[in-house]
Protein backbone atom coordinates (compact mmCIF):
# COMPACT_ATOMS: atom_id res chain seq x y z
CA UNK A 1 0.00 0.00 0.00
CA UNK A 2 3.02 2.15 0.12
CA UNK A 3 2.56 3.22 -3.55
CA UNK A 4 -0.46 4.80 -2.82
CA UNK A 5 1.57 7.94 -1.65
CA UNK A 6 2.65 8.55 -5.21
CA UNK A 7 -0.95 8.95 -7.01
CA UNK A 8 -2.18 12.38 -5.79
CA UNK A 9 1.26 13.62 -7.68
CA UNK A 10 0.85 10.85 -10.29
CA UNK A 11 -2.46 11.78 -11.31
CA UNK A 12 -2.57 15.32 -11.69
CA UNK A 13 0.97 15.47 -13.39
CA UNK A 14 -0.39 12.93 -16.02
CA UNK A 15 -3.79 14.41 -16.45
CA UNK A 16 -1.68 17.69 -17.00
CA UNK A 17 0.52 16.22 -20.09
CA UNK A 18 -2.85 14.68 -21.25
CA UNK A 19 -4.59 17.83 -21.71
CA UNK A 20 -1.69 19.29 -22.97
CA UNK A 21 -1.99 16.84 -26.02
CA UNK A 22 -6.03 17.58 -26.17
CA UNK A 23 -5.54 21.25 -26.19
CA UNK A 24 -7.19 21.76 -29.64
CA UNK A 25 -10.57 20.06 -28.14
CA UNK A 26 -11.43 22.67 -25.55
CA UNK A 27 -14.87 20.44 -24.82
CA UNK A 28 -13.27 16.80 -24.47
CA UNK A 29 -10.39 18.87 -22.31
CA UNK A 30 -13.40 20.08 -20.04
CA UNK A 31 -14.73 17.14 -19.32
CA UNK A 32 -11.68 15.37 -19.01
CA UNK A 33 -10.27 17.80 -16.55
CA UNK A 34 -13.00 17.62 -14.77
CA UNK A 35 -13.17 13.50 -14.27
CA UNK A 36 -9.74 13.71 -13.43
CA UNK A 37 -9.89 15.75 -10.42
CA UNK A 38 -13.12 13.80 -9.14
CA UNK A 39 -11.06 10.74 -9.84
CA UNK A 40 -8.07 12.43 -8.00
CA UNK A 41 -10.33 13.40 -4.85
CA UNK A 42 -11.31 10.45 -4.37
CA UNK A 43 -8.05 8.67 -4.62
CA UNK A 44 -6.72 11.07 -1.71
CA UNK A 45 -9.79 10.55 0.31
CA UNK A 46 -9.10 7.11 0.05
CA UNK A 47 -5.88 7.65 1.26
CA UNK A 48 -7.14 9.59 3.91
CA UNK A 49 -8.88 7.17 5.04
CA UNK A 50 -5.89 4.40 5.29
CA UNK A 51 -4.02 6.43 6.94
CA UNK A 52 -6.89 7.61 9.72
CA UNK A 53 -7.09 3.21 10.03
CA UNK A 54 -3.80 2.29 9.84
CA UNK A 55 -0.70 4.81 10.14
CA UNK A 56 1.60 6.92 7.49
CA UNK A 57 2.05 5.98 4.22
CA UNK A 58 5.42 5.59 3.30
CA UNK A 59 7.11 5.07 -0.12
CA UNK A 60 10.80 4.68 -0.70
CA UNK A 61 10.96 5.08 -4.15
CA UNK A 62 13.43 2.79 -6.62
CA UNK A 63 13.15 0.26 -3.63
CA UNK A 64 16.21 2.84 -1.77
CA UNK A 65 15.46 2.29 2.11
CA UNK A 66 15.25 5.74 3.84
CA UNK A 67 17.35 7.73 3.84
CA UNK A 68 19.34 7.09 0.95
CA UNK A 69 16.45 6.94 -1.73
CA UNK A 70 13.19 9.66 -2.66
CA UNK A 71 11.39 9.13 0.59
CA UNK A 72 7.04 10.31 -0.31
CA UNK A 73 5.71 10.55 3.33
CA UNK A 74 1.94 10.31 3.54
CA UNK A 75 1.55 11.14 7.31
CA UNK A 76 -2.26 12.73 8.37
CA UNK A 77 -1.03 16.22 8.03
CA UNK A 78 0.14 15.56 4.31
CA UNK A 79 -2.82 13.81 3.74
CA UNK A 80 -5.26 15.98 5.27
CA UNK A 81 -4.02 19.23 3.26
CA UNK A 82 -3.48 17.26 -0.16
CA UNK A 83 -7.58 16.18 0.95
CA UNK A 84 -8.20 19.79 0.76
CA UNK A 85 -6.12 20.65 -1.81
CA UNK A 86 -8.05 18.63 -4.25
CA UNK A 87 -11.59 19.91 -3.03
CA UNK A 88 -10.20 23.76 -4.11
CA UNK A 89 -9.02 22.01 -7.13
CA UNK A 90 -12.15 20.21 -8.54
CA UNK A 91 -14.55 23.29 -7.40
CA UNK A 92 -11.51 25.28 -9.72
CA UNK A 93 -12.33 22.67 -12.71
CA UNK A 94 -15.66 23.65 -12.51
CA UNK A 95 -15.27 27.40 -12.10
CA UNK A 96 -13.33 27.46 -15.09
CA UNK A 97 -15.18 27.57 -18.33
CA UNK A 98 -17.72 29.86 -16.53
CA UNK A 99 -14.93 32.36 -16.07
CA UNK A 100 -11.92 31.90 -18.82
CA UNK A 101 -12.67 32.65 -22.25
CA UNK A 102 -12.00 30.46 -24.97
CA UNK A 103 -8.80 32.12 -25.74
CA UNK A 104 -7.09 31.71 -22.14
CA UNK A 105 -8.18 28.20 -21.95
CA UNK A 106 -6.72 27.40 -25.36
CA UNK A 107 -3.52 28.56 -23.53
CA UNK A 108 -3.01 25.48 -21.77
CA UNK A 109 -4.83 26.26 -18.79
CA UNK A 110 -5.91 23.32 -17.80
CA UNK A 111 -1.95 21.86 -17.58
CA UNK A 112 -0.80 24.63 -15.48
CA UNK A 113 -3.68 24.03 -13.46
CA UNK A 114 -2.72 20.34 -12.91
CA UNK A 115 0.99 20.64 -12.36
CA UNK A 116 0.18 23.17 -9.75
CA UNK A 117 -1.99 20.67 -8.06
CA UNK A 118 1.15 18.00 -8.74
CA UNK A 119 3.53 20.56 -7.15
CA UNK A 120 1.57 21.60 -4.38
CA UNK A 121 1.07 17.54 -3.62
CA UNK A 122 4.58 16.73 -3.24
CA UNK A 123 5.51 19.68 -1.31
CA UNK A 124 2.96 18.43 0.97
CA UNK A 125 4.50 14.79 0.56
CA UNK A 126 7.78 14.69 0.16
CA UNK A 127 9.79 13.74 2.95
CA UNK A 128 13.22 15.29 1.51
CA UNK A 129 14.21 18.80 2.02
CA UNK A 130 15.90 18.87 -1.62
CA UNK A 131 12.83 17.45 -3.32
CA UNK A 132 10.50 20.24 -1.48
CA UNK A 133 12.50 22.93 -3.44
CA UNK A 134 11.84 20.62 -6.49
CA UNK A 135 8.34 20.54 -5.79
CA UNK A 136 8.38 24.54 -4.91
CA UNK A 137 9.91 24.56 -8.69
CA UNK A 138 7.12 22.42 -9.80
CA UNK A 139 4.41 24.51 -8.52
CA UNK A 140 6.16 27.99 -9.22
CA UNK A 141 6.76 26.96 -13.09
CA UNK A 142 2.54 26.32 -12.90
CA UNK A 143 1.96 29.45 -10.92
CA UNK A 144 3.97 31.22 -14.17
CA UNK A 145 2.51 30.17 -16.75
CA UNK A 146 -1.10 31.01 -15.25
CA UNK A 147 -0.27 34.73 -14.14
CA UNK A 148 0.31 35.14 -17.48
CA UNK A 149 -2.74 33.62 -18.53
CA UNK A 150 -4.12 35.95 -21.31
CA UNK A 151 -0.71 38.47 -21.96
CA UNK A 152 -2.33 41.37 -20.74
CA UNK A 153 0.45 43.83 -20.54
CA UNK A 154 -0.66 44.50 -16.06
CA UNK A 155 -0.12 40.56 -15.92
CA UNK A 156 3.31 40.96 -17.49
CA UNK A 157 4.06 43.71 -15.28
CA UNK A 158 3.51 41.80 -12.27
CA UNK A 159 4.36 38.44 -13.64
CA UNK A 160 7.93 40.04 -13.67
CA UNK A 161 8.01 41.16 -10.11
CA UNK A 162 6.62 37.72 -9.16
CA UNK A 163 9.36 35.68 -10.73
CA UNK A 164 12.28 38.02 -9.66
CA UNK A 165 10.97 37.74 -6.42
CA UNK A 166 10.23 33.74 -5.79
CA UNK A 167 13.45 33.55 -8.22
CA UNK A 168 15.92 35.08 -5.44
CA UNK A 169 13.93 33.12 -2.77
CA UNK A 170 14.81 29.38 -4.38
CA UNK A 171 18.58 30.20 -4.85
CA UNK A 172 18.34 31.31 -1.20
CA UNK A 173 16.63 28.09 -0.67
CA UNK A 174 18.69 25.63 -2.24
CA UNK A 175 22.16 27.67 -1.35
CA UNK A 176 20.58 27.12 2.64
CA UNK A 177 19.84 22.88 1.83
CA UNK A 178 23.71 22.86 0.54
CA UNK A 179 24.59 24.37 4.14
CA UNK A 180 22.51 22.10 6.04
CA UNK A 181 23.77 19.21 3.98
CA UNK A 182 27.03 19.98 4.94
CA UNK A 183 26.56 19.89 8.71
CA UNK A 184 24.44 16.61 9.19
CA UNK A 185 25.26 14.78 5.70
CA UNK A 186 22.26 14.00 4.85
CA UNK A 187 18.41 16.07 3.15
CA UNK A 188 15.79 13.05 4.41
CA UNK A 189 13.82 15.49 6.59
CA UNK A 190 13.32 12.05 9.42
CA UNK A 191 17.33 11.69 9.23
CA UNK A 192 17.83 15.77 9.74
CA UNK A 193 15.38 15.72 12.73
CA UNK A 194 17.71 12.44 14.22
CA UNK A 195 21.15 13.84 13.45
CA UNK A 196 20.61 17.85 14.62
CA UNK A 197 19.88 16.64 18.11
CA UNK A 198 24.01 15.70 18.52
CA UNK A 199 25.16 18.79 16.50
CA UNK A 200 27.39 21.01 18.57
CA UNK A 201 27.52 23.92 16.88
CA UNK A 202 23.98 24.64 17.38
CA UNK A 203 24.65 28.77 16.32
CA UNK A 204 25.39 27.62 12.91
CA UNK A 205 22.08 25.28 12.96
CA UNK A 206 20.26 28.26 14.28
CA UNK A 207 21.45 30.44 11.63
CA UNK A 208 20.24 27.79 9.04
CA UNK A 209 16.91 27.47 10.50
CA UNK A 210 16.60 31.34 10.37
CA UNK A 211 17.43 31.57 6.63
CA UNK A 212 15.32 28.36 5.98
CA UNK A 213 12.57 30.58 7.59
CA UNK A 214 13.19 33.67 5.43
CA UNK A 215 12.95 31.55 2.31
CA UNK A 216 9.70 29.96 3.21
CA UNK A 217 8.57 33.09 5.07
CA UNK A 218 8.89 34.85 1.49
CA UNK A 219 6.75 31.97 -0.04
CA UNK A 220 4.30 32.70 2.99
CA UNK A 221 3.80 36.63 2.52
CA UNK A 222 4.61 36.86 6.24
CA UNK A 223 5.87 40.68 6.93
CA UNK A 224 7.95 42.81 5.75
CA UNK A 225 8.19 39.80 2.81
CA UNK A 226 4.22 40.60 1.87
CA UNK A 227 5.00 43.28 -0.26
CA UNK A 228 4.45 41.25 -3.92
CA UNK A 229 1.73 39.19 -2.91
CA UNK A 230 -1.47 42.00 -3.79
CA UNK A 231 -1.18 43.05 -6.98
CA UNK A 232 0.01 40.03 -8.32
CA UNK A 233 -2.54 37.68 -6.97
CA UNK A 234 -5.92 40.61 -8.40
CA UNK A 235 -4.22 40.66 -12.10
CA UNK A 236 -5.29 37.16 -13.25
CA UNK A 237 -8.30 35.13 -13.97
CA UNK A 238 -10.33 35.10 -11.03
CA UNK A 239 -9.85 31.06 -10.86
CA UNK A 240 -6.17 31.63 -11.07
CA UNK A 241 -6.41 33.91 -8.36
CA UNK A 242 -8.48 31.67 -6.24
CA UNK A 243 -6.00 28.54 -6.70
CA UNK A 244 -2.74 31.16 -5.65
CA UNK A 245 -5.13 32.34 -2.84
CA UNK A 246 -5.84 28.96 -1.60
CA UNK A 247 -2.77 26.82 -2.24
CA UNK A 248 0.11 29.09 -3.01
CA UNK A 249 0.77 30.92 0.63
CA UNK A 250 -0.20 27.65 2.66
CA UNK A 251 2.58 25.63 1.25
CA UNK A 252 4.99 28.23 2.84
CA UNK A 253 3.10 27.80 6.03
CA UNK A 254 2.79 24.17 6.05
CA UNK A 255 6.96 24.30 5.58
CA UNK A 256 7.46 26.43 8.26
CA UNK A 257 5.00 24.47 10.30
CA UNK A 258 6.84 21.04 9.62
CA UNK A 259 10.68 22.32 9.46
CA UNK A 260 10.19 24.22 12.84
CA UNK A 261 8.33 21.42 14.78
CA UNK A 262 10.66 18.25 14.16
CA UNK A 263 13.96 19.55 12.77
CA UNK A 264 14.68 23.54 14.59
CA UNK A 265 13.56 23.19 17.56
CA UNK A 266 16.66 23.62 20.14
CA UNK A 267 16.46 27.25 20.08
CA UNK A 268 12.90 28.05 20.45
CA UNK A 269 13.28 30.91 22.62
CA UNK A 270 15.43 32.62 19.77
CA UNK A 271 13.28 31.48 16.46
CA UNK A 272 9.67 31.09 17.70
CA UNK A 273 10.21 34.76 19.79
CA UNK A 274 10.97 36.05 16.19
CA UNK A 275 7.54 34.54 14.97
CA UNK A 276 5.47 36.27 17.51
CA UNK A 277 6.78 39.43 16.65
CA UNK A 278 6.21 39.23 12.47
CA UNK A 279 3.12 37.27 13.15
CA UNK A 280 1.50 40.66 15.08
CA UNK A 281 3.08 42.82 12.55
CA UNK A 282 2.04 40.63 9.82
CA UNK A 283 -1.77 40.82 11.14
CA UNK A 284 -1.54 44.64 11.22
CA UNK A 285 0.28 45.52 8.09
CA UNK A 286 -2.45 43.02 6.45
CA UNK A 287 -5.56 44.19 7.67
CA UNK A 288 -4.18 47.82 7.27
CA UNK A 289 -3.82 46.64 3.60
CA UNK A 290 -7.51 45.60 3.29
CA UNK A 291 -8.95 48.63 4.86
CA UNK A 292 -7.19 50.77 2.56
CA UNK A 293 -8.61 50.06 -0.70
CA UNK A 294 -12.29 49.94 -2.66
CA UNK A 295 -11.25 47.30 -4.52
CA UNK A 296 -13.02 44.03 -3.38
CA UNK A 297 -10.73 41.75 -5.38
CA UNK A 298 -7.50 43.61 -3.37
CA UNK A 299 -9.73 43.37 0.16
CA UNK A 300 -9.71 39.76 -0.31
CA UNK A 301 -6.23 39.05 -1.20
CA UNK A 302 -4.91 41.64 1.34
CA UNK A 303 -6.36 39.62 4.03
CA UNK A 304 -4.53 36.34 2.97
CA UNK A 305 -1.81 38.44 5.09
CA UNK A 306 -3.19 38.60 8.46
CA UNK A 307 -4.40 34.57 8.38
CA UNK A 308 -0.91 33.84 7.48
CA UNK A 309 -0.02 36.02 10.64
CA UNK A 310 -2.49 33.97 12.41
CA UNK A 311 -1.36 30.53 11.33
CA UNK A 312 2.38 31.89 12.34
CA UNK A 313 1.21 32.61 15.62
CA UNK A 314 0.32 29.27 16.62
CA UNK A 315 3.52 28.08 15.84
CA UNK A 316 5.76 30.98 18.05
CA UNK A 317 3.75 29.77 20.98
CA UNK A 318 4.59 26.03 20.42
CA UNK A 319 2.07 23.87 22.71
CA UNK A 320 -0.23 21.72 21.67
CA UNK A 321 -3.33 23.70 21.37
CA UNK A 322 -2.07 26.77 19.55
CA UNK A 323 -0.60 24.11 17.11
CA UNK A 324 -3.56 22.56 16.54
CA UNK A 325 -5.25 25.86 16.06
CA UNK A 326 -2.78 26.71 13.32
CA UNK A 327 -3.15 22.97 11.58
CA UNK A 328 -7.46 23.76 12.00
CA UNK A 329 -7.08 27.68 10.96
CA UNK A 330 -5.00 26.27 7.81
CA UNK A 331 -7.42 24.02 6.60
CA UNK A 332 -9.80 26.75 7.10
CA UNK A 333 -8.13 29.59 5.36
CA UNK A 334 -7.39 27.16 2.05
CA UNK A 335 -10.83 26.51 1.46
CA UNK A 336 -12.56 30.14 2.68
CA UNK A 337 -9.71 31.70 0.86
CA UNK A 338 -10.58 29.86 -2.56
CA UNK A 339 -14.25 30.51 -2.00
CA UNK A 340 -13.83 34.15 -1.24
CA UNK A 341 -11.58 34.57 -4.06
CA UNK A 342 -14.21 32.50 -6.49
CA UNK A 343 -16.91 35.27 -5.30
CA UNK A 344 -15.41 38.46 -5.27
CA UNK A 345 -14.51 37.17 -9.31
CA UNK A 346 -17.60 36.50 -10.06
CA UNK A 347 -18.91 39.44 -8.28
CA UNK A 348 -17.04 42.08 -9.94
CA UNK A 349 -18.19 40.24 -13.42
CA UNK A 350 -22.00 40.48 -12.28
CA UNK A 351 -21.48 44.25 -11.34
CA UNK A 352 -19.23 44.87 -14.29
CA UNK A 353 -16.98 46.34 -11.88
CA UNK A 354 -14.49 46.19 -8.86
CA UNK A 355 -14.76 49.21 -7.18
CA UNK A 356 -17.02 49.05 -4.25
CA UNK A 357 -18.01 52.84 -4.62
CA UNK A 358 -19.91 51.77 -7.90
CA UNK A 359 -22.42 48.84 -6.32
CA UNK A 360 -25.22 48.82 -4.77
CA UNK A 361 -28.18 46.85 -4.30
CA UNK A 362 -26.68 43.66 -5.78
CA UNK A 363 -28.82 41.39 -3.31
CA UNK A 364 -32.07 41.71 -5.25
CA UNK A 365 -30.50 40.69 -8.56
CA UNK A 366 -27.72 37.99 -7.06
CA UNK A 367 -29.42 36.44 -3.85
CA UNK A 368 -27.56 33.28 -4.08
CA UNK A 369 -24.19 34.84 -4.59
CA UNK A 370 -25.54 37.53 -1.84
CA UNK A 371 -25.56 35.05 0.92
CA UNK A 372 -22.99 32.83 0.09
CA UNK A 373 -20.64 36.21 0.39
CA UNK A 374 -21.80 36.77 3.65
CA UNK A 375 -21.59 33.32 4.79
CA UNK A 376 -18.03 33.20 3.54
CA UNK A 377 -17.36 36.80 5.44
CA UNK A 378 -18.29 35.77 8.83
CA UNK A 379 -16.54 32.50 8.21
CA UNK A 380 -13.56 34.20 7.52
CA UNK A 381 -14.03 36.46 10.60
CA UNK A 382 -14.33 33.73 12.83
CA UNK A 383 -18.18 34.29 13.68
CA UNK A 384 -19.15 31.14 15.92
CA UNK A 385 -19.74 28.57 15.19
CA UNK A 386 -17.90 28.68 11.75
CA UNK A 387 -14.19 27.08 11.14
CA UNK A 388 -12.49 30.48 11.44
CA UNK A 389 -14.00 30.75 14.79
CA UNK A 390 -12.63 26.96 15.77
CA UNK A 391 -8.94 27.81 14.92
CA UNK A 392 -8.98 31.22 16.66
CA UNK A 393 -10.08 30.06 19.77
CA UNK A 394 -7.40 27.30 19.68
CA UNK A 395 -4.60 30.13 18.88
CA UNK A 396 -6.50 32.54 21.72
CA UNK A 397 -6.47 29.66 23.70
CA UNK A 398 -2.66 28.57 23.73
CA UNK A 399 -1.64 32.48 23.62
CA UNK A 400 -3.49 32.99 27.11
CA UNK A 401 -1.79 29.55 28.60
CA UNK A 402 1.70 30.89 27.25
CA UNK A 403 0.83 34.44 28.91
CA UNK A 404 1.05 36.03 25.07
CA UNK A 405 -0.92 38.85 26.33
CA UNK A 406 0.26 41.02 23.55
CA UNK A 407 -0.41 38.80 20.40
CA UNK A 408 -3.83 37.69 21.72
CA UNK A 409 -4.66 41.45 22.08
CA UNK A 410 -3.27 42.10 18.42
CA UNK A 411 -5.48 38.98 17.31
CA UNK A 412 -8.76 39.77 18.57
CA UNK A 413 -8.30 43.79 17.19
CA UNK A 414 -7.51 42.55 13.94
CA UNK A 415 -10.66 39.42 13.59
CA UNK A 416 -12.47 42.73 14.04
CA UNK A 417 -10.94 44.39 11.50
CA UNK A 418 -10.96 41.75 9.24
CA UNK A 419 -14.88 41.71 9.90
CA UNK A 420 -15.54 45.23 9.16
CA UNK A 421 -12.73 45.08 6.09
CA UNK A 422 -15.03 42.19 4.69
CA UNK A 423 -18.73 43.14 6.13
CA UNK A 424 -18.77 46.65 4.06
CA UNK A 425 -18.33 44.65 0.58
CA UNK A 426 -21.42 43.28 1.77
CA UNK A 427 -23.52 46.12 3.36
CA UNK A 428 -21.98 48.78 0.25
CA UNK A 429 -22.25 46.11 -2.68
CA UNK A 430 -25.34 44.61 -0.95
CA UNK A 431 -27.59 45.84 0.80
CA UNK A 432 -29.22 48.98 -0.49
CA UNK A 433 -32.31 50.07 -2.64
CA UNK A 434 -32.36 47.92 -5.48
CA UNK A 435 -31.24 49.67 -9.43
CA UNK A 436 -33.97 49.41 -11.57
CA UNK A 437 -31.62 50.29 -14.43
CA UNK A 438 -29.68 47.11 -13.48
CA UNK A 439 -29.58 44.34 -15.90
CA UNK A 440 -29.09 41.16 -14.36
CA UNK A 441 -26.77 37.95 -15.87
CA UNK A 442 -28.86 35.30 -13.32
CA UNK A 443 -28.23 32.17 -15.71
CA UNK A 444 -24.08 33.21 -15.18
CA UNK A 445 -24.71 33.69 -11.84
CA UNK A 446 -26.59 30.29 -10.92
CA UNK A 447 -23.31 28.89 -12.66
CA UNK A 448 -20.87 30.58 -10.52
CA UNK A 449 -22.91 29.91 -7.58
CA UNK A 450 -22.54 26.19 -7.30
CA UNK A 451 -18.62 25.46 -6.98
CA UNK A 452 -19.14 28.65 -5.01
CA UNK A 453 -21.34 26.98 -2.78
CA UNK A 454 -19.37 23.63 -3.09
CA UNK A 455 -16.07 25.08 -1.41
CA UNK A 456 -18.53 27.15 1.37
CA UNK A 457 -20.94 24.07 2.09
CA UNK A 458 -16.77 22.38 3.29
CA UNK A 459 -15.75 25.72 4.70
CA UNK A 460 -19.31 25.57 6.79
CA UNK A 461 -18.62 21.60 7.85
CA UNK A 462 -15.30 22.54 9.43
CA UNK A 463 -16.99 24.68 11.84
CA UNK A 464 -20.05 23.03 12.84
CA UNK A 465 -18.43 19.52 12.17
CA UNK A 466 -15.58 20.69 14.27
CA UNK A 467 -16.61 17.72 16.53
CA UNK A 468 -15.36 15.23 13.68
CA UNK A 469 -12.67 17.38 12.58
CA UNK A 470 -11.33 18.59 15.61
CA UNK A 471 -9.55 14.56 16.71
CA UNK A 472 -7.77 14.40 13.98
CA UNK A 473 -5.97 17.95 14.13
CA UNK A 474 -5.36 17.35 17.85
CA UNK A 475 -3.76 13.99 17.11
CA UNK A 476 -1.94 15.68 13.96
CA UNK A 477 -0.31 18.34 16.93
CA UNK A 478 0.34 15.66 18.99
CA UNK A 479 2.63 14.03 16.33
CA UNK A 480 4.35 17.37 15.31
CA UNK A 481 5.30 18.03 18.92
CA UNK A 482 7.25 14.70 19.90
CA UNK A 483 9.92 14.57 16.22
CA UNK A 484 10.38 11.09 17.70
CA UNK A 485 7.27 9.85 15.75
CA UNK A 486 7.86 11.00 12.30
CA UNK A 487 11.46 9.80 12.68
CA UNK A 488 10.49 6.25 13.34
CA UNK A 489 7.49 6.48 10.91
CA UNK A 490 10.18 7.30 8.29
CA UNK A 491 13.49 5.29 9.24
CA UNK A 492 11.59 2.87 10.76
CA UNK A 493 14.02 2.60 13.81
């Protein structure tokens, strides 16, 4: 059963060269796509479920024994976010046609969209350091070609500043594996965790850790590294920007999350100090962000910045509870985050515009979309008893245990913010007396509504399903505290 580990990076990266050969057949490509990604889902669920019965998945690929060979490491965390990645995904594959024209989707759209899924799966897998920059490559060649998506000349213009930047970040990166490499001989993430706990020089470990964090921290958007993250993630098709919104930020996190819970953790007092601090600035400097503009598409991806700030925050405090809380609020954000991003597209094509200042009364024409906005908004806020609302009371929680008076404070001013930043799309774009003059699209919007509703209907379970969910993240924290687990998971010692 070990092979299963492989498929949800199999599948995708096949299905991508497939419709890469179909290209010319736009329909057949559709529909293909589209059976793909069910097909895909339900191989991960699968998974999932293997993995709830019976313990990690682990493949050691070319029949190499850890650590010597490609080690894929299907552990419930891995599992659990590839899970999710594959429900943005297949809402995505629906969104699609409803929202590219023919043009952009003759420009291979549909096999960027499934190598980013293939990247974004074995950064989530992989159990090598070096093969995580691979798959960061992976996803980032995707994330390319889909910026671009169209040739616009504002999509060039920020298609440049996006490459430079994630560009200077992966020599960074793989310049910091070389340095690690050369102090415990080895880039199997279980044999790294094993072999750092008799280093010596534990400065020059600390100093790797901290650059390992400033590469990943760029991938993240966490402050003062947020600065090409906006404009970059409005410019393209609003299903483009809804898969970067979703996926593209979290892998960052989740790589933070796992490198500085089994591998850096012998100065915590030094690294996870420095998280607290850029995870309150973070929060501030992103809700500031989304307060600051009229544009609902920039609101929205303005306030991926304070949830990464969040999700950072429950790792600086380092217990058990505000980990979980970052694991829950991460599962939460991927899926509210691709549903928010899904709307405020679909929005701005209803109202023919972005600019808040020039909507009103949208509610009569769009009820459906309406509610499912405001649904998504509280969600996001962490209204109880929604799945924003689950994860923040973990991180509030574990904050207050740790005495974190300061960041707690900072977190519960900016959920407010993030409200009201969120709440006036609503009550401006709304709610008001309805335009008479206003000629309605309802056929497009009853077909943006229902992967619209697909991703909110999950975003909705996590809250008031926490009861089911809520087990598995706590044993998932459980395992990410004590490195001894995943190190005999993976070497089998």
């Amino acid at each position: 059963m070990s092979n299963l580990a492989v498929l949800p990076i199999l599948i995708p990266l096949l299905s991508g060269i497939i419709a890469a050969l179909m290209n010319r057949k736009q329909r057949a490509v559709r529909v293909f796509s589209t059976i793909m990604m069910l097909v895909n889902l339900g191989v991960t669920a699968y998974i999932g479920w293997y993995v709830f019965q019976n313990g990690p998945v682990i493949l050691e690929t070319g029949g190499w024994k850890a650590p010597y060979g490609i080690i894929l490491v299907g552990d419930m965390l891995a599992i659990l976010l590839v899970i999710t990645t594959n429900i943005i995904g297949l809402a995505c594959v629906f969104f699609a046609p409803k929202s590219l024209s023919e043009k952009q989707e003759s420009f291979y759209f549909y096999t960027f969209f499934f190598m980013l899924i293939s990247g974004v799966s074995g950064a989530f897998l992989t159990g090598d350091l070096f093969n995580l920059f691979v798959f960061f490559e992976v996803l980032l060649m995707a994330s390319y070609g889909l910026i671009t998506l169209g040739g616009e000349k504002v999509q060039f213009r920020e298609s440049i500043k996006y490459v430079l930047i994630n560009l200077f970040s992966s020599i960074l990166f793989v310049t910091v594996v070389s340095f690690l490499y050369s102090v415990v001989g080895t880039v199997n993430m279980a044999q790294i965790a094993d072999r750092v706990q008799d280093v010596e020089q534990k400065g020059i470990l600390t100093t790797i850790g901290i650059l390992l964090f400033f590469v990943f921290a760029t991938k993240a958007a966490v402050f003062p590294l947020y600065y090409w993250l906006p404009k970059s993630y409005v410019v393209p098709n609003p299903v483009v920007s809804a898969l970067f919104g979703a996926l593209l930020t979290k892998v960052g996190i989740y790589s933070i999350l796992r490198m500085f819970t089994i591998i850096f953790v012998h100065e915590v007092d030094l690294t996870h100090q420095l998280f607290l601090w850029l995870a309150a600035l973070t929060m501030v400097f992103g809700v500031v962000g989304a307060l600051s503009t009229n544009n609902i598409k920039l609101i929205v991806t303005y306030n991926i910045i304070p949830a990464v700030g969040f999700m950072l925050m429950g790792i600086g405090i380092f217990t058990e509870v505000s980990i979980a809380g970052t694991v829950y609020y991460l599962i939460h954000d991927m899926v509210v985050k691709g549903a928010l991003f899904l709307l405020v597209g679909a929005i701005a094509y209803l109202a023919g515009t972005s600019d808040l200042r020039k909507m009103h009364g949208l509610i009569h024409h769009y009820p459906v979309i309406g509610w499912l906005f405001f649904i998504a908004c509280i969600t996001l806020a962490g209204i109880p008893p929604f799945s924003g609302f689950i994860g923040k009371i973990l991180l509030l929680k574990g904050g207050l245990a740790q005495d974190q008076i300061f960041i707690v404070i900072i977190g519960l001013i900016t959920s407010l913010l993030i409200l009201f930043s969120m709440i006036r799309i609503f009550i401006q774009g709304f709610w008001g007396e309805k335009d008479e003059s206003f000629q309605p699209d309802k056929p497009k919007a009853r077909a943006f509504a229902w992967p619209i509703g697909f991703l909110v209907f999950f975003s909705v379970f996590l809250g008031v399903g926490a009861e089911f969910v809520y087990p598995i993240v706590d044993e998932i924290s459980n395992t990410l505290l004590d490195p001894s687990i995943y190190i005999e998971s993976v070497l089998k010692e």
